[in-house]
C-alpha atoms as a PDB file:
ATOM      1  CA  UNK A   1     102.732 126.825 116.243  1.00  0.00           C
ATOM      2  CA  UNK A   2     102.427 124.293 113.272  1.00  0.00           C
ATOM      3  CA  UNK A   3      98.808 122.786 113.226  1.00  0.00           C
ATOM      4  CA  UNK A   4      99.912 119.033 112.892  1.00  0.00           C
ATOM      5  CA  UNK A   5      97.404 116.057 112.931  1.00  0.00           C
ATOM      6  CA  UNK A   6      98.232 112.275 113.482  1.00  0.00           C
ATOM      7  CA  UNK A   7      98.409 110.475 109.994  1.00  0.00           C
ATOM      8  CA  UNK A   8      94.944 108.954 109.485  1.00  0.00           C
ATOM      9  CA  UNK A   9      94.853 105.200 107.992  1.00  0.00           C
ATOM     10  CA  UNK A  10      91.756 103.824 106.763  1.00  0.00           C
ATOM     11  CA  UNK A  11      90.156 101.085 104.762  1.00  0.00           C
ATOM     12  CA  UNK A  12      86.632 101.218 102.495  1.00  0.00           C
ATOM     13  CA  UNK A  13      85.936  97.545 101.773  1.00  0.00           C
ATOM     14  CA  UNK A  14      83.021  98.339  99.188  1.00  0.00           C
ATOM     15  CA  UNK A  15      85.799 100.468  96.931  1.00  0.00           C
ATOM     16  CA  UNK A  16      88.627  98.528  97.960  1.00  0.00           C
ATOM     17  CA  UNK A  17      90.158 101.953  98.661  1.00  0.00           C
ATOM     18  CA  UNK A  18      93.308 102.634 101.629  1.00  0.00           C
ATOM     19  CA  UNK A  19      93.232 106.296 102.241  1.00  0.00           C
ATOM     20  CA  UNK A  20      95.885 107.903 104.409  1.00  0.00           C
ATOM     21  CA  UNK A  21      95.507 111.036 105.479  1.00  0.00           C
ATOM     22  CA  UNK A  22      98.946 112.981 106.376  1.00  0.00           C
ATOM     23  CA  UNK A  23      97.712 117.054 106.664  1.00  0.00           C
ATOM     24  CA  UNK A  24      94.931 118.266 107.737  1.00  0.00           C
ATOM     25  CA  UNK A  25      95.795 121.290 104.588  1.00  0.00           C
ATOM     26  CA  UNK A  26      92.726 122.209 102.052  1.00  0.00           C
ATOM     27  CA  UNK A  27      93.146 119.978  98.745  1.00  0.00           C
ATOM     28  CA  UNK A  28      93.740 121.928  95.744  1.00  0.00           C
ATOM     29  CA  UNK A  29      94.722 119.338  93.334  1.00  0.00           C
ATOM     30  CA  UNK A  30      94.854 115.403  92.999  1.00  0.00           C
ATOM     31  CA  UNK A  31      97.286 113.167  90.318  1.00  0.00           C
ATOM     32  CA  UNK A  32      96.758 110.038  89.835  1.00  0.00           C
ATOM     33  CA  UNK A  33     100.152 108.253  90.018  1.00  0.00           C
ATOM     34  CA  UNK A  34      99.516 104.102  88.856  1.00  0.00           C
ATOM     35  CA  UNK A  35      97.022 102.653  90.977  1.00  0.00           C
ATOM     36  CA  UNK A  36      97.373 105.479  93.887  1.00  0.00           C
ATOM     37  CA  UNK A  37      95.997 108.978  93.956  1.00  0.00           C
ATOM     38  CA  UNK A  38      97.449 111.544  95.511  1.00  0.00           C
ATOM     39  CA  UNK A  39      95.590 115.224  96.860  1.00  0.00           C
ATOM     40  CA  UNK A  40      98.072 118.072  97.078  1.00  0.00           C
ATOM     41  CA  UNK A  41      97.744 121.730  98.949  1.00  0.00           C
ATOM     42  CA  UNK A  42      98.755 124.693  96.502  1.00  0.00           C
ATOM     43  CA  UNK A  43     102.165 124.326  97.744  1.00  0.00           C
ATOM     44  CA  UNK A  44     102.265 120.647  96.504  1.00  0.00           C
ATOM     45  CA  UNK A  45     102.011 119.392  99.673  1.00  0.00           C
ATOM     46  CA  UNK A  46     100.368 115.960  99.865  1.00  0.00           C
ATOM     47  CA  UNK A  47      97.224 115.988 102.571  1.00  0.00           C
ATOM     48  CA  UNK A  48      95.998 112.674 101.217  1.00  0.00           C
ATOM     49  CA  UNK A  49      97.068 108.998  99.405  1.00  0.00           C
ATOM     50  CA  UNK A  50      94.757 106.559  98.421  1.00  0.00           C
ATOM     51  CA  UNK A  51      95.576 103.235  97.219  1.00  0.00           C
ATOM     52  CA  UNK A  52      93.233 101.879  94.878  1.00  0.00           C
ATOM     53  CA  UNK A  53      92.744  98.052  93.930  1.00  0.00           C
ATOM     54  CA  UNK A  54      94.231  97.904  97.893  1.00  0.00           C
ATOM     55  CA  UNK A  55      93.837  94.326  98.385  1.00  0.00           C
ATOM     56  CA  UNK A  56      96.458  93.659  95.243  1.00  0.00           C
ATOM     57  CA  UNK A  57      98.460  96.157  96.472  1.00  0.00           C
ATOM     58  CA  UNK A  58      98.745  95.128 100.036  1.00  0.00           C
ATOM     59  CA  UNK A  59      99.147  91.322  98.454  1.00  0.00           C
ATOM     60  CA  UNK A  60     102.455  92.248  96.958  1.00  0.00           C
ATOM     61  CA  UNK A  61     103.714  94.610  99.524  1.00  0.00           C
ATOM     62  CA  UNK A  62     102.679  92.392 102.397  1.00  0.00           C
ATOM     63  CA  UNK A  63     106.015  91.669 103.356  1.00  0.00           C
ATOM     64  CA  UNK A  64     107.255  95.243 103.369  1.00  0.00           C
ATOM     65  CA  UNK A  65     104.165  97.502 105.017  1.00  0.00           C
ATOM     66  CA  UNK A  66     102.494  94.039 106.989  1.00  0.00           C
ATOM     67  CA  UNK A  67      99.445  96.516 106.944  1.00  0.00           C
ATOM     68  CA  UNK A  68      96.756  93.228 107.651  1.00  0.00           C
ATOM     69  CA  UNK A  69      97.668  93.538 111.166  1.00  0.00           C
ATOM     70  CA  UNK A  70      96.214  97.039 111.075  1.00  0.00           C
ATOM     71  CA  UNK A  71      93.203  96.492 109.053  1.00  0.00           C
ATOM     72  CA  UNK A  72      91.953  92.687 109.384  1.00  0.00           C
ATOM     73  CA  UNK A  73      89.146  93.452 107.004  1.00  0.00           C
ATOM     74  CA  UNK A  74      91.951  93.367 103.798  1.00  0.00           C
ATOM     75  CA  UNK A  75      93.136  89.627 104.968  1.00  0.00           C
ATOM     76  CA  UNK A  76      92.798  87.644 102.165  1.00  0.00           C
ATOM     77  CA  UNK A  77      90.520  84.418 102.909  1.00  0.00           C
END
């Protein structure tokens, strides 16, 4: 049997960082791909995306993702 985890969503105010984590697979390599990085197995795989800047990135996908229900913390005062 496949060991499968729940996608992981969180939010690090201090970095302004969204990390979403989508395998539970050892990281053998990261790109950065614009203002996202992205951690891939050996099989280039990805196990983990974070969104950096997050707030300016949630501001112009707000109406697409609507991700401030999620995480109140990134609401913009």
């Amino acid at each position: 049997m496949e060991n499968k985890i729940i996608p992981k969503l969180s939010y690090e105010p201090e970095a302004d960082v969204l990390s979403w984590e989508v395998s539970n697979a050892p990281i053998d390599y990261a790109e950065e791909v614009g203002d996202m990085i992205v951690h891939f197995t050996k099989d280039h795989k990805p196990v983990l995306i974070e969104v950096v800047r997050a707030k300016d990135f949630m501001k112009s996908a707000e109406h697409v993702v609507g991700m401030k229900r999620l995480h109140p913390e990134m609401a913009m005062a």
